[in-house]
Protein backbone atom coordinates (compact mmCIF):
# COMPACT_ATOMS: atom_id res chain seq x y z
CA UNK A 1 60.77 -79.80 -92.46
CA UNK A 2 63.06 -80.12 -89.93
CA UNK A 3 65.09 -77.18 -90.59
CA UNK A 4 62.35 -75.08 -90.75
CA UNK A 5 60.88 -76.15 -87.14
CA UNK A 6 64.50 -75.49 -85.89
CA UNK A 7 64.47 -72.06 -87.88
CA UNK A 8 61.36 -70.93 -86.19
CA UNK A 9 62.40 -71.92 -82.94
CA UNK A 10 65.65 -69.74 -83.01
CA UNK A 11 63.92 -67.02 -84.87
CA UNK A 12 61.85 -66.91 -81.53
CA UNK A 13 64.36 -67.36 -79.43
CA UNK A 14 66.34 -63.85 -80.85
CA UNK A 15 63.33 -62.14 -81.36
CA UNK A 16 62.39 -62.83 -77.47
CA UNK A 17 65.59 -62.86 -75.76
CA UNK A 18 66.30 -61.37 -72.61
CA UNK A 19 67.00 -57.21 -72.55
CA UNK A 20 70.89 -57.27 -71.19
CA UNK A 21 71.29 -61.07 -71.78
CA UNK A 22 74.97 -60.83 -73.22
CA UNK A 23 75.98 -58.23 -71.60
CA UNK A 24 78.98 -57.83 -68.75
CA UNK A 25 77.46 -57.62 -65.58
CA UNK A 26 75.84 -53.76 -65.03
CA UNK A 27 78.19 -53.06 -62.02
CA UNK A 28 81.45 -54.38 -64.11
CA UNK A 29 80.16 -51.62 -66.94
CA UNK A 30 79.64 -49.13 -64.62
CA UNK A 31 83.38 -49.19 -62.99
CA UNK A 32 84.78 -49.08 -66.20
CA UNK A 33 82.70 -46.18 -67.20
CA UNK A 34 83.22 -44.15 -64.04
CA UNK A 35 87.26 -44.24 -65.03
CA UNK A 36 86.00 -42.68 -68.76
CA UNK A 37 84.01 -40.25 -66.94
CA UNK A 38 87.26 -39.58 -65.30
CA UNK A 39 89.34 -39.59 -67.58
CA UNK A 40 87.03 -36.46 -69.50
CA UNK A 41 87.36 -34.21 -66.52
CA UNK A 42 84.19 -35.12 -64.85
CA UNK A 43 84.37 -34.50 -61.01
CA UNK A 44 84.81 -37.53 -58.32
CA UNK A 45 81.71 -35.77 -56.45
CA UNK A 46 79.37 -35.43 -59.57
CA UNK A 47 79.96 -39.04 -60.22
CA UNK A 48 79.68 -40.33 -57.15
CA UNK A 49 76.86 -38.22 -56.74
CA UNK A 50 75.21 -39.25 -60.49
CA UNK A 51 75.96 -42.93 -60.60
CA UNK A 52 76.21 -44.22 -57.77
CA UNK A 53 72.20 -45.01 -57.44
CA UNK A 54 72.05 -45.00 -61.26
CA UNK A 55 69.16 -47.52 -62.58
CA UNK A 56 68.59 -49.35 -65.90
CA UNK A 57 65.49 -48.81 -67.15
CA UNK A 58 64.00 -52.14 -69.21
CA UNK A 59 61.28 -49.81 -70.98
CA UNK A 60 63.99 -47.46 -72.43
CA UNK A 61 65.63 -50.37 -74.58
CA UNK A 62 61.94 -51.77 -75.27
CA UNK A 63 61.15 -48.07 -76.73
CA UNK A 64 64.61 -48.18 -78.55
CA UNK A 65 64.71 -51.59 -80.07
CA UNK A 66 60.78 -51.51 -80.91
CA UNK A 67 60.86 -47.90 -82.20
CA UNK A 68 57.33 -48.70 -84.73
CA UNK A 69 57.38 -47.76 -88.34
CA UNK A 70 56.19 -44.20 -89.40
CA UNK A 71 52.67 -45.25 -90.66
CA UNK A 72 50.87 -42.03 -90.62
CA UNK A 73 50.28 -39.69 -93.82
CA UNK A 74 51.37 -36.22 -93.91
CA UNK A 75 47.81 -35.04 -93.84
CA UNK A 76 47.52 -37.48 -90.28
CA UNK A 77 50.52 -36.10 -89.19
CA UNK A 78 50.31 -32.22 -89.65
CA UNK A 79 46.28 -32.60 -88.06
CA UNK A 80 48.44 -33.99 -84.86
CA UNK A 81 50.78 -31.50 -84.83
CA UNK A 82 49.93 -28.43 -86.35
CA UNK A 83 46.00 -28.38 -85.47
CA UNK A 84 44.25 -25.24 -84.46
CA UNK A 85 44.98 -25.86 -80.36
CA UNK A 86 48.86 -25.46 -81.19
CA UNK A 87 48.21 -22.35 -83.40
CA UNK A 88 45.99 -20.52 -81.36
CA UNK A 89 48.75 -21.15 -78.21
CA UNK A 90 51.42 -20.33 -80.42
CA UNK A 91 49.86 -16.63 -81.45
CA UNK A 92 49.38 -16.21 -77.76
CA UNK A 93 52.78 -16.84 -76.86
CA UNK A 94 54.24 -14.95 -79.21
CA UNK A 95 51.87 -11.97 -77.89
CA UNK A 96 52.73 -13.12 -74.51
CA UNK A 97 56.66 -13.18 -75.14
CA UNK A 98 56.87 -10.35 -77.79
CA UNK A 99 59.47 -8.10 -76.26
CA UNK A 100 61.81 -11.33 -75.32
CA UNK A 101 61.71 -12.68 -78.71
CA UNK A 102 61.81 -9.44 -80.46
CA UNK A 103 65.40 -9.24 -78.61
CA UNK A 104 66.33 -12.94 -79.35
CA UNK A 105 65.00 -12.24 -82.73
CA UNK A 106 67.71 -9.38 -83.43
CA UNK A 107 70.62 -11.27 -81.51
CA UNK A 108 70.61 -14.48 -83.55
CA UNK A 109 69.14 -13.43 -86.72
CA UNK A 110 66.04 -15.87 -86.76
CA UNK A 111 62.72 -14.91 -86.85
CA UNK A 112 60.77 -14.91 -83.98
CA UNK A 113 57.45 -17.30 -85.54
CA UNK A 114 60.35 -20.20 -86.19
CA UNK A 115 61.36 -20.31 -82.70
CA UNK A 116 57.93 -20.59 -81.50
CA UNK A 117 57.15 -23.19 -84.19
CA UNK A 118 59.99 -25.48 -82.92
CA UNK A 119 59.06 -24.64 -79.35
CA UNK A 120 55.66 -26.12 -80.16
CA UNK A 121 56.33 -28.99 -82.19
CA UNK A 122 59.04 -30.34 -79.75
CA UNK A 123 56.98 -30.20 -76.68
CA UNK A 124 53.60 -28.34 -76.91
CA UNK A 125 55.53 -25.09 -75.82
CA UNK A 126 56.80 -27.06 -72.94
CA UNK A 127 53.86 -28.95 -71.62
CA UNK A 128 55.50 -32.21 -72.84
CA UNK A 129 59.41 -32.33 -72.50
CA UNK A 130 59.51 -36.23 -71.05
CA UNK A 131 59.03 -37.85 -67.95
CA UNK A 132 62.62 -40.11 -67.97
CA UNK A 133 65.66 -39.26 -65.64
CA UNK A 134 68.12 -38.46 -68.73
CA UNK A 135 71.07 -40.07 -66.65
CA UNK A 136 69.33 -43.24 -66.61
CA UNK A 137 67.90 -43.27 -69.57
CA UNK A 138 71.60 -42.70 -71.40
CA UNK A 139 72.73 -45.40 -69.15
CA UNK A 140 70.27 -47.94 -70.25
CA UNK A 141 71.39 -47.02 -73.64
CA UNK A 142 74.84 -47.48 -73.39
CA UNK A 143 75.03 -50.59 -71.07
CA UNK A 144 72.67 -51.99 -73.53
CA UNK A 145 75.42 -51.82 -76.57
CA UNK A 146 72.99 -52.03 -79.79
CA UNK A 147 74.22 -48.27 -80.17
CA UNK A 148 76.35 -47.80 -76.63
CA UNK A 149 79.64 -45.83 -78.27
CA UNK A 150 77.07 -42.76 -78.94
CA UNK A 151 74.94 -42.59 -76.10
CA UNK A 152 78.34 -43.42 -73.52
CA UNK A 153 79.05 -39.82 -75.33
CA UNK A 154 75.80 -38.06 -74.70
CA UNK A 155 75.81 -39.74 -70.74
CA UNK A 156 79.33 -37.92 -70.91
CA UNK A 157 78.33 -34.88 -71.95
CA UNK A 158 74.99 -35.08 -69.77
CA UNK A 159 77.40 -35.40 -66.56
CA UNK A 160 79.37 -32.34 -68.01
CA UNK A 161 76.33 -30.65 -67.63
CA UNK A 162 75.67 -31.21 -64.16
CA UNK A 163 79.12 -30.58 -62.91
CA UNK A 164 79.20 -27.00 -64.65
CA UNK A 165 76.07 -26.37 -62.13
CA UNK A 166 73.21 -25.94 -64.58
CA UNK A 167 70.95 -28.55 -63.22
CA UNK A 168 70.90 -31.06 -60.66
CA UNK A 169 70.86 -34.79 -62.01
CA UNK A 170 67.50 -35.97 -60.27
CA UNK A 171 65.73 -32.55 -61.63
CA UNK A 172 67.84 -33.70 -65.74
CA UNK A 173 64.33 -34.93 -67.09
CA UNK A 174 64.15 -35.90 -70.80
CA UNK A 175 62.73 -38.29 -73.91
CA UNK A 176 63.72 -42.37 -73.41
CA UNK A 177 66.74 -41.55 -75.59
CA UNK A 178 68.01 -38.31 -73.62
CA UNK A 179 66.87 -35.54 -75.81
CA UNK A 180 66.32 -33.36 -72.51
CA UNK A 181 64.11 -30.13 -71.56
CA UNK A 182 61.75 -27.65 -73.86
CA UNK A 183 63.69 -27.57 -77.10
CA UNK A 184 64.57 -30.87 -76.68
CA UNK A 185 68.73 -30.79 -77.07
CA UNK A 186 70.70 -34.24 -76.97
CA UNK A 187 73.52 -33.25 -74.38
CA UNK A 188 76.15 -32.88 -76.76
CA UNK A 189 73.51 -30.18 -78.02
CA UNK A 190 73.22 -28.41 -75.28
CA UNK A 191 77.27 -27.77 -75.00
CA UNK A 192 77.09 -26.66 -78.51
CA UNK A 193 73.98 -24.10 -78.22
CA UNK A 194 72.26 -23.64 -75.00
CA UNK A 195 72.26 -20.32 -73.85
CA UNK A 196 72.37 -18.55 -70.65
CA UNK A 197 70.00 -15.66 -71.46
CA UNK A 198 69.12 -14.03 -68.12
CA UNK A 199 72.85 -14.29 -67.28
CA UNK A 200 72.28 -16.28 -63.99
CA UNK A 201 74.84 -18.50 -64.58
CA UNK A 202 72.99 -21.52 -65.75
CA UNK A 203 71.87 -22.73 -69.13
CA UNK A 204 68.25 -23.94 -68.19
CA UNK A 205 65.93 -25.01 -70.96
CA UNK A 206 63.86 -27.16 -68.46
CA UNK A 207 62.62 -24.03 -66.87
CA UNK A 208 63.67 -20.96 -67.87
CA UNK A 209 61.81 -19.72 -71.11
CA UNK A 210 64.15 -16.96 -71.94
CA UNK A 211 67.42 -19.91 -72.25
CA UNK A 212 64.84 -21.87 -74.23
CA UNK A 213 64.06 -19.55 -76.89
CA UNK A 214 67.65 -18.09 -76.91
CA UNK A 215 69.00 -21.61 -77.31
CA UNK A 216 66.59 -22.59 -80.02
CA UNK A 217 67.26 -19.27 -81.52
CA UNK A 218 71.14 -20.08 -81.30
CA UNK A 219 70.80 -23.52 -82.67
CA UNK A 220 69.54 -21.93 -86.11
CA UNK A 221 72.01 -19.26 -85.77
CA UNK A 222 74.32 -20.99 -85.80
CA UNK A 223 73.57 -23.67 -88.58
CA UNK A 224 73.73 -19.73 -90.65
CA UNK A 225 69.98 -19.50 -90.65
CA UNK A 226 68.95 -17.15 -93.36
CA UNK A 227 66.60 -13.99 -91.35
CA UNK A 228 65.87 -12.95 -94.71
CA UNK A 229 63.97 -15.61 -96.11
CA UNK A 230 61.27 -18.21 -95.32
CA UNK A 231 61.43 -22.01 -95.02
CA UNK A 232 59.50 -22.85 -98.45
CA UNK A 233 55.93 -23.52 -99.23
CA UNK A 234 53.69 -25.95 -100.54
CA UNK A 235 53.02 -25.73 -104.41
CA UNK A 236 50.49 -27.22 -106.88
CA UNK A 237 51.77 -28.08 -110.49
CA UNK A 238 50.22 -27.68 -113.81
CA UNK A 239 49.28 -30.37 -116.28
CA UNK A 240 52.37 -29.72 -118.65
CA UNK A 241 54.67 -30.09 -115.22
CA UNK A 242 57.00 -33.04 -116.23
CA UNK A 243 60.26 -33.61 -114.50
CA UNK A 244 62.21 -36.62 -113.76
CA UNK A 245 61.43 -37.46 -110.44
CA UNK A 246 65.16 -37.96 -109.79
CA UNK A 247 65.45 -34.22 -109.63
CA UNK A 248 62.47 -34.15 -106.93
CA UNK A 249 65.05 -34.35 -103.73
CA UNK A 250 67.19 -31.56 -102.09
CA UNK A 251 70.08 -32.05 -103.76
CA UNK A 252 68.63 -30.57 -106.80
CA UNK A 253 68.26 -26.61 -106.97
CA UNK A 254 66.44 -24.51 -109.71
CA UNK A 255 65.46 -20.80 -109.60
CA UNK A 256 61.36 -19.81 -108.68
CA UNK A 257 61.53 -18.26 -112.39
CA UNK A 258 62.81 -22.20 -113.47
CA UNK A 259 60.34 -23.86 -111.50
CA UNK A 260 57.90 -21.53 -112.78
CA UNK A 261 58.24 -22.30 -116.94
CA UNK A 262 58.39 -25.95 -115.68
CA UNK A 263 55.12 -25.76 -114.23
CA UNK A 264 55.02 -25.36 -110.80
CA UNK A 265 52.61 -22.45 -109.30
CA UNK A 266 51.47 -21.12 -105.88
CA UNK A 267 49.00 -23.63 -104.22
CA UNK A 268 46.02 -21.50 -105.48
CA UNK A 269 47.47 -22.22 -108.85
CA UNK A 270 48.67 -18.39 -109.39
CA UNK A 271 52.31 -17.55 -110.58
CA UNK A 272 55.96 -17.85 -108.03
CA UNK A 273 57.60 -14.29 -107.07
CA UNK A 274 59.51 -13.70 -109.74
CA UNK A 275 63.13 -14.21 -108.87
CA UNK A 276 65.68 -15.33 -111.00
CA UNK A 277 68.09 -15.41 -107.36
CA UNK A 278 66.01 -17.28 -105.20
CA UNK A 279 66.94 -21.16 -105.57
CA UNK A 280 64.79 -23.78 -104.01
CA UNK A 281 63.97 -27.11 -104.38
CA UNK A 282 60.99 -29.48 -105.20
CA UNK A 283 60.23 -32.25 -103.14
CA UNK A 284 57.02 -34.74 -103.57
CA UNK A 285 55.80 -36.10 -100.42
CA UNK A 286 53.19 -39.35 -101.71
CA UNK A 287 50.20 -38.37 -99.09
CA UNK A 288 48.10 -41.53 -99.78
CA UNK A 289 46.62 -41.53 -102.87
CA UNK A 290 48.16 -37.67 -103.77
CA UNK A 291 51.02 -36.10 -104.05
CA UNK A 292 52.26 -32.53 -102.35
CA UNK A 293 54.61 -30.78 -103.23
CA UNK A 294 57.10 -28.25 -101.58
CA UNK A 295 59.68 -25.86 -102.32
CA UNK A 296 62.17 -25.94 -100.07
CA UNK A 297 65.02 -23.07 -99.28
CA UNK A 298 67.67 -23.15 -97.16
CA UNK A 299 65.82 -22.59 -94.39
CA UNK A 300 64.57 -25.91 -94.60
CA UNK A 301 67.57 -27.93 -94.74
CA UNK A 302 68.90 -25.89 -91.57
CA UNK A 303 65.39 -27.26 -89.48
CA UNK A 304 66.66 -30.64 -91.09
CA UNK A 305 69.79 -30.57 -88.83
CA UNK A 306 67.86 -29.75 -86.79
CA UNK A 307 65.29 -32.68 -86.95
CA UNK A 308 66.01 -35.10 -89.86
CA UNK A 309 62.38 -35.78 -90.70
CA UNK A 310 60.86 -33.87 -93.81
CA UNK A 311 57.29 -34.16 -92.03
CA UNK A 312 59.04 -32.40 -89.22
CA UNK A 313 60.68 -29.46 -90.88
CA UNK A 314 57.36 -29.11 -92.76
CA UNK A 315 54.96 -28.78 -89.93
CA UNK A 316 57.66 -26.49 -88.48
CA UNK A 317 57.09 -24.52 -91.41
CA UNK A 318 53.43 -24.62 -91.39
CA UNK A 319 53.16 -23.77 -87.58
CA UNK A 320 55.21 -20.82 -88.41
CA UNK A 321 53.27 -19.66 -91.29
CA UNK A 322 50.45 -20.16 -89.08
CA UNK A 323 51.69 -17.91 -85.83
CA UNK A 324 53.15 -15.01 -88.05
CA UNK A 325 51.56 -11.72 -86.47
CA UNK A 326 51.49 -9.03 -89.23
């Protein structure tokens, strides 16, 4: 019995211990950080000017070491996020924008209804883009050390940001873990894809809403998003439909023409397009006492990059399928 008691006790003592409790004092960290910052071409005066004041913020490793499980349902989770509010707002700004995306439509190849989609399921088209000071945030994250070689990176690459001039670090606002303005780009993000598309010499996708479409727009472009085609759609199957479930993931591609003598049909239970080019594949998403299923193109997988979640890159799907303007 003993044992046990002394089990318990030191179970409770981890789970409860101290944020920062084994870790080098703050100010040590910091020093040693500045010379890194240093040492990747980041100037003296945006340190100085970034860190000096920099804060650890207890709630950010709370939100990062308590993240909760995923308990809602598909059905829960596409009424939050793709509900008629966010459709209604997303045909009006794609009325309201139509010229600007019709442009950043033909640059980067990607249709303008999937740039709105991701606009709105990041942040409400904006409304919501976080209310943490990124700088701080990543600095919280790496002092604390449960995952501080990746997020020393994106606090990098979040002060190579400010020192190219494209926002001031008190105005670099963000999500607890640093994914920062309207599309919601990790730094190392942004240097990849934000654009400057009204060519005033800053990449702003806190503000500006032509850099946030282009740069959303650029971020599929570049992942050699497919103009052409959709992202998938939901399916019903027939009776006879009986396939190994192990051939239910991504990895496994059949034609619509396969899928169709398999058993698999529009949602309204009529035939596929006939195409004997078109590959996709089936996924089965267990919605709580049902199943859905998808077909999934390539299209898909590229909003996976994007977001790894499938309930993601579906409602992204959805919302765009629900914004199209004909």
């Amino acid at each position: 019995m003993k044992y046990i008691f002394f089990f318990i006790i030191a179970y409770f003592f981890i789970l409860n211990k101290p944020i920062f409790a084994d870790q080098v004092d703050f100010n040590t960290w910091l020093e040693s950080f500045k010379k890194d910052a240093i040492k990747a071409g980041i100037s003296s005066s945006t340190i100085d000017k970034n860190l000096t004041n920099v804060k650890l913020i207890p709630r950010v490793v709370e939100l990062d070491r308590k993240q909760p499980e995923f308990t809602l349902t598909l059905r829960q989770y596409l009424n939050n996020v793709v509900n008629k509010k966010r459709i209604n707002k997303g045909i009006g700004k794609i009325r309201e924008n139509w010229d600007l995306l019709e442009s950043i439509s033909d640059q980067y190849n990607v249709q303008s209804r999937f740039i709105v989609a991701l606009w709105g399921i990041e942040t409400d088209y904006g409304r919501i883009s976080g209310g943490f000071p990124v700088i701080d945030a990543l600095a919280t994250l790496s002092y604390d050390g449960r995952r501080g070689e990746y997020f020393s990176k994106e606090l990098i690459n979040a002060l190579k940001i400010i020192d190219g001039g494209h926002i001031e670090g008190k105005n670099m606002m963000g999500s607890w873990a640093g994914a920062m303005g309207q599309p919601q780009f990790m730094p190392s993000s942004f240097l990849s894809y934000a654009q400057d598309y009204n060519n005033d010499g800053r990449k702003d996708i806190w503000t500006t809403k032509e850099d946030v479409l282009a740069s959303a727009a650029n971020y599929l472009s570049k992942l050699k998003w497919n103009k052409n085609q959709t992202w998938g759609r939901e399916v019903s199957v027939t009776d006879e439909f009986n396939v190994d479930p192990a051939f239910l993931t991504l990895k496994y591609e059949k034609t619509l023409n396969d899928w169709q003598e398999l058993g698999v049909r529009k949602l309204d239970g009529t035939s596929l397009p006939a195409s004997t080019n078109l590959k996709a594949s089936l996924i089965v998403i267990d919605d709580k006492n049902s199943f859905r299923y998808f077909l999934a193109y390539e299209n898909f997988k590229k909003i996976l990059r994007w977001n790894t979640s499938n309930f993601f890159a579906i409602a992204v799907g959805k919302l765009s399928d629900s914004i199209t303007i004909r």
